[in-house]
PDB file of N, CA and C in Angstrom:
ATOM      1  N   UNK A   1      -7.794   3.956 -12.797  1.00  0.00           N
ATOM      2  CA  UNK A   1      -6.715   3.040 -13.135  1.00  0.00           C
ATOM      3  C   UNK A   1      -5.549   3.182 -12.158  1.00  0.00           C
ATOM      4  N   UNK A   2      -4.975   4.344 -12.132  1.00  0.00           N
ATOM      5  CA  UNK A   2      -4.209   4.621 -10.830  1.00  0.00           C
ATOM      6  C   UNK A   2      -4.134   3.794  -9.647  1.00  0.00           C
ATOM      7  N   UNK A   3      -5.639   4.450  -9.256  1.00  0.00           N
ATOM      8  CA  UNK A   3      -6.183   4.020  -7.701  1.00  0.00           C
ATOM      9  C   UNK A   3      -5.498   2.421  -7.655  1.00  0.00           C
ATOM     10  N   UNK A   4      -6.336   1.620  -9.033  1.00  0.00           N
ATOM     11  CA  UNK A   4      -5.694   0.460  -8.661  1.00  0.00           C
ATOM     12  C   UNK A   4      -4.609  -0.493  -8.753  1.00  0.00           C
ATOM     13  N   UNK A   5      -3.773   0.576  -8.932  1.00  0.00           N
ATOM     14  CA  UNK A   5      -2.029  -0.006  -9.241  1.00  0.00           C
ATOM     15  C   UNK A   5      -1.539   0.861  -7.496  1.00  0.00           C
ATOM     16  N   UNK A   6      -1.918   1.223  -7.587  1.00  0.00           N
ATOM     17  CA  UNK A   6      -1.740   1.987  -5.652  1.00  0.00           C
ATOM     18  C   UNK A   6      -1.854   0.879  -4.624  1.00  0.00           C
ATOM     19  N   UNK A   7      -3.638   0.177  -5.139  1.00  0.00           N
ATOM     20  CA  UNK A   7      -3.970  -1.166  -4.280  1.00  0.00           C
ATOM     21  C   UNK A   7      -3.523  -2.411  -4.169  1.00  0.00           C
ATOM     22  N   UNK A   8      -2.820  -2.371  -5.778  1.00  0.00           N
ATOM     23  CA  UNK A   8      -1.911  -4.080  -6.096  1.00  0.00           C
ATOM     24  C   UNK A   8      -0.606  -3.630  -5.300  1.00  0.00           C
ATOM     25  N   UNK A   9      -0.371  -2.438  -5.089  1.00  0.00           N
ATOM     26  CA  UNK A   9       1.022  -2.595  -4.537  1.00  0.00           C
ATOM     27  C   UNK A   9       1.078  -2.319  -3.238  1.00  0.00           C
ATOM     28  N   UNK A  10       0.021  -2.130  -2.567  1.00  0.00           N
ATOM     29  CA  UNK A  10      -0.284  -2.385  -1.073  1.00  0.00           C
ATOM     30  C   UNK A  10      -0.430  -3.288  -1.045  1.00  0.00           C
ATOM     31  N   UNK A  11      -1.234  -4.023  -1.543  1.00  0.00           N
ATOM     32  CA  UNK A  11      -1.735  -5.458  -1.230  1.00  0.00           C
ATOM     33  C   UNK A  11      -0.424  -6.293  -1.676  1.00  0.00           C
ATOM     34  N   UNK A  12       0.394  -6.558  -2.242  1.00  0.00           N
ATOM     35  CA  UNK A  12       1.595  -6.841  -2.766  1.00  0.00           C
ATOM     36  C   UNK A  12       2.429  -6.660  -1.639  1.00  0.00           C
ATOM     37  N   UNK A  13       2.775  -5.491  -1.039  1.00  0.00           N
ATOM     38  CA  UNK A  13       3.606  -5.499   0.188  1.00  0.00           C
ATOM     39  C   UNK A  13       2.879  -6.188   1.445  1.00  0.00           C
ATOM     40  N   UNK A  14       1.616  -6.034   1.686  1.00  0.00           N
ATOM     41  CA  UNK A  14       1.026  -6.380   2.933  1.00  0.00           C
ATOM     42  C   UNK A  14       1.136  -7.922   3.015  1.00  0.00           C
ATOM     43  N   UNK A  15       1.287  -8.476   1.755  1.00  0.00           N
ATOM     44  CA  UNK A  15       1.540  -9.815   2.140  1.00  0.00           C
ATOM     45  C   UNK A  15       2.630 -10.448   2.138  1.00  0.00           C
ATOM     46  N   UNK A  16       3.863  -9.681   1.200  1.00  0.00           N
ATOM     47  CA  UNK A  16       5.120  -9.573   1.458  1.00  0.00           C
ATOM     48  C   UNK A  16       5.664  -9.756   2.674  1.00  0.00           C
ATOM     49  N   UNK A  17       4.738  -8.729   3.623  1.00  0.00           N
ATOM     50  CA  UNK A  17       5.198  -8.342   5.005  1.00  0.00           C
ATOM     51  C   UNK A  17       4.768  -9.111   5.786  1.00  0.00           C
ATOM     52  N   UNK A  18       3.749 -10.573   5.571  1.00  0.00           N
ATOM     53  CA  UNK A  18       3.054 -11.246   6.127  1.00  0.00           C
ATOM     54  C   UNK A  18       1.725 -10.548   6.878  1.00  0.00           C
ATOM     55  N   UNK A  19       1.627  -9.463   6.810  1.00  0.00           N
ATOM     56  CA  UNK A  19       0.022  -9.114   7.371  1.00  0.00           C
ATOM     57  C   UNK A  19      -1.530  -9.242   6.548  1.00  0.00           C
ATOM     58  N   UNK A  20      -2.068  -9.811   7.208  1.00  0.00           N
ATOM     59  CA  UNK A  20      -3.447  -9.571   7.250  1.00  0.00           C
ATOM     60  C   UNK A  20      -3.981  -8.258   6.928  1.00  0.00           C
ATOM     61  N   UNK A  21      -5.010  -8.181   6.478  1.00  0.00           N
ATOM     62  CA  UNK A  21      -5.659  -6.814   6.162  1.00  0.00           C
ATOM     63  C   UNK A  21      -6.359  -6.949   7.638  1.00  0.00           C
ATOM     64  N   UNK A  22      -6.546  -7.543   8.497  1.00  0.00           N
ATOM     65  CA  UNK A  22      -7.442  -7.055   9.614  1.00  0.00           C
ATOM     66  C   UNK A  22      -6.452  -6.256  10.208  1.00  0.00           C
ATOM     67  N   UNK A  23      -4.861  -7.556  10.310  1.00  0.00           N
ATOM     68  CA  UNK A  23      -3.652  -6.897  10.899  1.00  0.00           C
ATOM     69  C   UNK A  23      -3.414  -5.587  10.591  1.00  0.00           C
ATOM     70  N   UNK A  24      -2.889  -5.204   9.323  1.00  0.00           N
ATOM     71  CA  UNK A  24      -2.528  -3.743   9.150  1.00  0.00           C
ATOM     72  C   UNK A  24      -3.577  -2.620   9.219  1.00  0.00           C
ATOM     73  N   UNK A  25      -4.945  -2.762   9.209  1.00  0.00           N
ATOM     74  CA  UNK A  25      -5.890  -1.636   9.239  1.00  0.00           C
ATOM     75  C   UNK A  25      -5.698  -1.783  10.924  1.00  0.00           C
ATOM     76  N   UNK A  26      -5.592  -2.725  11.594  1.00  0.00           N
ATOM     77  CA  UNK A  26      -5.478  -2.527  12.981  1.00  0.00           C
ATOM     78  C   UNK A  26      -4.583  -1.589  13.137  1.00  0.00           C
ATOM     79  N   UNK A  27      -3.435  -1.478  12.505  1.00  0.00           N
ATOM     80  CA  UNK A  27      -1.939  -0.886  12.752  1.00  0.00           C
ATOM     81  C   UNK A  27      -2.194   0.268  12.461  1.00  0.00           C
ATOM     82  N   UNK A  28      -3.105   0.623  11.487  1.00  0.00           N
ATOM     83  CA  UNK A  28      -2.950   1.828  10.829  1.00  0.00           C
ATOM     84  C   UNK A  28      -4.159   2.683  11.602  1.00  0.00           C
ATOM     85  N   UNK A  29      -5.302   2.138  12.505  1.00  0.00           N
ATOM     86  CA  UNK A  29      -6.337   2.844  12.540  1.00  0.00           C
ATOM     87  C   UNK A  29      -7.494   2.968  12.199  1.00  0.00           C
ATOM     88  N   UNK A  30      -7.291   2.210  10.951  1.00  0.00           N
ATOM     89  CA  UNK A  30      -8.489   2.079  10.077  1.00  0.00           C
ATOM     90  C   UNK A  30      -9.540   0.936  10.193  1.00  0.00           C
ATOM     91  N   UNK A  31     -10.529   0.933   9.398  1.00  0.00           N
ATOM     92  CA  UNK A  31     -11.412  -0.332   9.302  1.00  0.00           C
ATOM     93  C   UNK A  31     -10.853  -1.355   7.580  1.00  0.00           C
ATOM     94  N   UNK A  32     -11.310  -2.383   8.129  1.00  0.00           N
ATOM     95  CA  UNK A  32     -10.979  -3.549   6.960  1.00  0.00           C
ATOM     96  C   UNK A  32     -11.376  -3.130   5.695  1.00  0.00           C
ATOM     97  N   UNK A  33     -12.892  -2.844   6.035  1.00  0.00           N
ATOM     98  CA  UNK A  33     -13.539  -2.458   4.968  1.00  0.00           C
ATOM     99  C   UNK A  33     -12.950  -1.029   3.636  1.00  0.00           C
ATOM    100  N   UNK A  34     -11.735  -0.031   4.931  1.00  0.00           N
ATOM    101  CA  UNK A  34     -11.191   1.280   4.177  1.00  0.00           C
ATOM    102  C   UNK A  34     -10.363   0.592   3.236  1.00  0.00           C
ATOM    103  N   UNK A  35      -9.735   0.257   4.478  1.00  0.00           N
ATOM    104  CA  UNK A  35      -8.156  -1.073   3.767  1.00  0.00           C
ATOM    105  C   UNK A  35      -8.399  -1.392   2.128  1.00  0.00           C
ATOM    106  N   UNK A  36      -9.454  -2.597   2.399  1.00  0.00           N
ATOM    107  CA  UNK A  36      -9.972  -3.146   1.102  1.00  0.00           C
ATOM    108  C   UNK A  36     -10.607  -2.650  -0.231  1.00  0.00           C
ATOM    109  N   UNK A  37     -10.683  -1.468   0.458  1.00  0.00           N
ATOM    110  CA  UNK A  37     -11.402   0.025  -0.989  1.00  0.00           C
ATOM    111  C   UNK A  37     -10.003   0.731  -1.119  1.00  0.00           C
ATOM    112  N   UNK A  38      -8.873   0.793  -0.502  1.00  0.00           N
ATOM    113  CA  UNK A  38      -7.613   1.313  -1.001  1.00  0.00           C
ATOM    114  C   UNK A  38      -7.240  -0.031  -2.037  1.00  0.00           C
ATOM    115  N   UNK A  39      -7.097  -1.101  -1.676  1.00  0.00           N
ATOM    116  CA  UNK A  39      -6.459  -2.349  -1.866  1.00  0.00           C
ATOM    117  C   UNK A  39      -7.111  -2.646  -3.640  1.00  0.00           C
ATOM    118  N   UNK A  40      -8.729  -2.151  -3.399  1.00  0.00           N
ATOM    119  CA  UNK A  40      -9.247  -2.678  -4.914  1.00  0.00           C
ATOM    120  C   UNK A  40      -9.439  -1.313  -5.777  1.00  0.00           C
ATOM    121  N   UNK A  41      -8.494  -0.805  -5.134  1.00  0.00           N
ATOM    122  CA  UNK A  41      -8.689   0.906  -6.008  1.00  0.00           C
ATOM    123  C   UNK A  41     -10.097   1.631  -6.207  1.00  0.00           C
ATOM    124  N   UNK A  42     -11.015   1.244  -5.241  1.00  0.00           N
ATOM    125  CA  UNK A  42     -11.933   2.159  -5.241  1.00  0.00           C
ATOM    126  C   UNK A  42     -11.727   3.149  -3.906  1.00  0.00           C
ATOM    127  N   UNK A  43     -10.634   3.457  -3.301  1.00  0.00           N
ATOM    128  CA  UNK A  43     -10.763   4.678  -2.337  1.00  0.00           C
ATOM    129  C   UNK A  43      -9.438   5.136  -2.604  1.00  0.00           C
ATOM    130  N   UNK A  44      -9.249   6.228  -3.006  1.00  0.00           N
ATOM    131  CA  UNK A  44      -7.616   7.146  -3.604  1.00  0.00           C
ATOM    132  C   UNK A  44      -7.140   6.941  -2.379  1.00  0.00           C
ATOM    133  N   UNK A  45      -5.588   6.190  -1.707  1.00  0.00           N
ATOM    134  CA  UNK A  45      -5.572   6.965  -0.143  1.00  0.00           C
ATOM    135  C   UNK A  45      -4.951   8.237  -0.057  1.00  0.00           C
ATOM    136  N   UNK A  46      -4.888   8.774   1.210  1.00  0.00           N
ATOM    137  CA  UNK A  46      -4.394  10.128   1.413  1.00  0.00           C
ATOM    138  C   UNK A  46      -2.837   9.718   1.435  1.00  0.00           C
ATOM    139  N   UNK A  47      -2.205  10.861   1.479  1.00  0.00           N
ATOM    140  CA  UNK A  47      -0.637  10.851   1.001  1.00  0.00           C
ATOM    141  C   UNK A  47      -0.469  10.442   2.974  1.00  0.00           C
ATOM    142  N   UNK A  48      -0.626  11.153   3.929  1.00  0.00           N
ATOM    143  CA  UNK A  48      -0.433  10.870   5.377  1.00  0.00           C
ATOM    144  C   UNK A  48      -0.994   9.205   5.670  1.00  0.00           C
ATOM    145  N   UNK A  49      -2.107   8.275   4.465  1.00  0.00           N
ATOM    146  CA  UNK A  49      -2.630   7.054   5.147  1.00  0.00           C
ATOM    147  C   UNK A  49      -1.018   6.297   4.224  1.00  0.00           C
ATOM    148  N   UNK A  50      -1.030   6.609   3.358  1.00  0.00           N
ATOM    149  CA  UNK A  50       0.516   6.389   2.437  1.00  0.00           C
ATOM    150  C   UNK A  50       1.370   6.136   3.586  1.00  0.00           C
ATOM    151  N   UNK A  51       1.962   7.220   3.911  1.00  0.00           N
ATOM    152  CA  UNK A  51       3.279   7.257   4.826  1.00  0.00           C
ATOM    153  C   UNK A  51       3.234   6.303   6.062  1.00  0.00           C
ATOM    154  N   UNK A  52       2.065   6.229   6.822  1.00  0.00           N
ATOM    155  CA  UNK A  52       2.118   5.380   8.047  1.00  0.00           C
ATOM    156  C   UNK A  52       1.550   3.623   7.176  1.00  0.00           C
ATOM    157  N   UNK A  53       1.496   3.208   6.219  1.00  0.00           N
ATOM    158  CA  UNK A  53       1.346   2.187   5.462  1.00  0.00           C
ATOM    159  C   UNK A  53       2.566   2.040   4.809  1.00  0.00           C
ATOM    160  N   UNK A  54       3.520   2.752   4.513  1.00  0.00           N
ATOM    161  CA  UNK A  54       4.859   2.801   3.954  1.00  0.00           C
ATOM    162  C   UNK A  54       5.768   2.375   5.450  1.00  0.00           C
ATOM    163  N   UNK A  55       5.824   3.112   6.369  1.00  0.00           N
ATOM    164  CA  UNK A  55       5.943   3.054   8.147  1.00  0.00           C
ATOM    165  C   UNK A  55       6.069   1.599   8.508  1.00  0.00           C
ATOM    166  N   UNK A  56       4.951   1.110   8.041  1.00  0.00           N
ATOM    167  CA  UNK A  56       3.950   0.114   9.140  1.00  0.00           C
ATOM    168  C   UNK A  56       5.016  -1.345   8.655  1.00  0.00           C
ATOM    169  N   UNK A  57       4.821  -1.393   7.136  1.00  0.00           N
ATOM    170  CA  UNK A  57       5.393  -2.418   6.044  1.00  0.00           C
ATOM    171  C   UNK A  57       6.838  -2.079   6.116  1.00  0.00           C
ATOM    172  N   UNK A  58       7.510  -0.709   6.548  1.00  0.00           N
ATOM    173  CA  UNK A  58       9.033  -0.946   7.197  1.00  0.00           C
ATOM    174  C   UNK A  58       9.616  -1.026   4.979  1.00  0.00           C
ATOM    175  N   UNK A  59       9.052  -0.109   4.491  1.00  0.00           N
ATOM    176  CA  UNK A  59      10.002   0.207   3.415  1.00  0.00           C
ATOM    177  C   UNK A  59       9.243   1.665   2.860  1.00  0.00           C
ATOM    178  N   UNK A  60      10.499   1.953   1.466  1.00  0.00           N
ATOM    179  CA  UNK A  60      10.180   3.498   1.359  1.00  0.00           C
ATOM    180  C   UNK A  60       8.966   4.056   0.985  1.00  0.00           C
ATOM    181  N   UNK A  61       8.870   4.869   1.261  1.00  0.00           N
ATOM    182  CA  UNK A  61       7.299   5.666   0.699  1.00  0.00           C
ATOM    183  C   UNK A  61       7.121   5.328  -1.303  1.00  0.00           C
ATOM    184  N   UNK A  62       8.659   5.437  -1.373  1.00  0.00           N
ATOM    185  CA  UNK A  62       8.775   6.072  -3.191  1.00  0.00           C
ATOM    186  C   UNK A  62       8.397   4.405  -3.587  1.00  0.00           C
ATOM    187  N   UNK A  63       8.454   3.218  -2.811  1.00  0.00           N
ATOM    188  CA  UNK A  63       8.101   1.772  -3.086  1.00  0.00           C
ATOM    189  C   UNK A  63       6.935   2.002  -3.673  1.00  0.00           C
ATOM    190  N   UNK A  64       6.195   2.807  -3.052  1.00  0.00           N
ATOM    191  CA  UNK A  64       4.554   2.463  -3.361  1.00  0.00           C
ATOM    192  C   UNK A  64       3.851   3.287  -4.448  1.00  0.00           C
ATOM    193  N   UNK A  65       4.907   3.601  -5.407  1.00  0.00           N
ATOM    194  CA  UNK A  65       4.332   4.616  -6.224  1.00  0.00           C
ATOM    195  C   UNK A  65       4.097   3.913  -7.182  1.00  0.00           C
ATOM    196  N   UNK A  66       3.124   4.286  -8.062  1.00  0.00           N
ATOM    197  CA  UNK A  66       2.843   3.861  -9.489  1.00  0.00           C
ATOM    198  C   UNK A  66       4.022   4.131 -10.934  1.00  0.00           C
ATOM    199  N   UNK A  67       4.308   2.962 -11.063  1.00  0.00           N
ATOM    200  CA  UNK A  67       5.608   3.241 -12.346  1.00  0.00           C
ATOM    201  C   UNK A  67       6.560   3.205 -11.776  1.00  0.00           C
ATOM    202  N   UNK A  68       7.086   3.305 -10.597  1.00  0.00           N
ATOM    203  CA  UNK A  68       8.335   3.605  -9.535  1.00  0.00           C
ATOM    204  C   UNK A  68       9.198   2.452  -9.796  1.00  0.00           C
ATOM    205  N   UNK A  69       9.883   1.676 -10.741  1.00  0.00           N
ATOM    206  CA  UNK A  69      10.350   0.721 -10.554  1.00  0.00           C
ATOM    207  C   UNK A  69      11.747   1.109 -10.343  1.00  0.00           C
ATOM    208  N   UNK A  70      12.691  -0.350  -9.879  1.00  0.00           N
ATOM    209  CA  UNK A  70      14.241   0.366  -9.662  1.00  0.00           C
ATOM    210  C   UNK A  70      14.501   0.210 -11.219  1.00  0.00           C
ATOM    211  N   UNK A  71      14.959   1.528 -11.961  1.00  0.00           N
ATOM    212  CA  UNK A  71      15.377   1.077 -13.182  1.00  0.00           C
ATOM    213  C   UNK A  71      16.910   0.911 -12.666  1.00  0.00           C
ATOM    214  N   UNK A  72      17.660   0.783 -12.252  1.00  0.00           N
ATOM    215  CA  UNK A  72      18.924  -0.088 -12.327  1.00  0.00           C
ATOM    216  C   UNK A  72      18.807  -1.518 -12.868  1.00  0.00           C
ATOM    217  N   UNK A  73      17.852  -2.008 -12.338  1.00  0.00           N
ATOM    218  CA  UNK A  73      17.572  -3.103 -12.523  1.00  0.00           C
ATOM    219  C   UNK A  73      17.459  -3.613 -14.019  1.00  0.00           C
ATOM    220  N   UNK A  74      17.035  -2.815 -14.584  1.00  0.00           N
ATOM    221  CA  UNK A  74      16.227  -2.892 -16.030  1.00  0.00           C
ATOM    222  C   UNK A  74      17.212  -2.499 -17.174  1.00  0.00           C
ATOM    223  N   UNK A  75      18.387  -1.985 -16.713  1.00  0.00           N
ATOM    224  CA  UNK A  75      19.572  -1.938 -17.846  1.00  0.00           C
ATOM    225  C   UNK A  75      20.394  -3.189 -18.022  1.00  0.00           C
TER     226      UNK A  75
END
């Protein structure tokens, strides 16, 4: 369940950011196919594929966490 609240919110920024999944696995190193098993929560990513995907999309690491919302917002 995790895995795939990790992938909605990659996939959520990556298109935010206007990239392509060919685009950002290009950026990152990876193949489409890794991308898309982070993206549908069948591959956990590593905390280091995190950071240069946090990097890449140009916002914070703590964005991409599960439950992480701004509660300022929410009062």
């Amino acid at each position: 369940m995790e895995t795939e609240i990790w992938g909605r919110r990659i996939r959520a920024f990556r298109k935010l950011k206007g990239f392509t999944q060919k685009e950002l696995a290009d950026e990152l190193g990876i193949s489409v196919s890794v991308l898309g098993e982070v993206e549908r929560g069948t591959r956990y990513p590593s905390s280091e594929l995190m950071s240069c995907i946090a990097r890449i999309l140009n916002i914070k690491m703590n964005e991409l966490i599960p439950g992480n919302c701004n509660r300022r917002n929410r009062k």
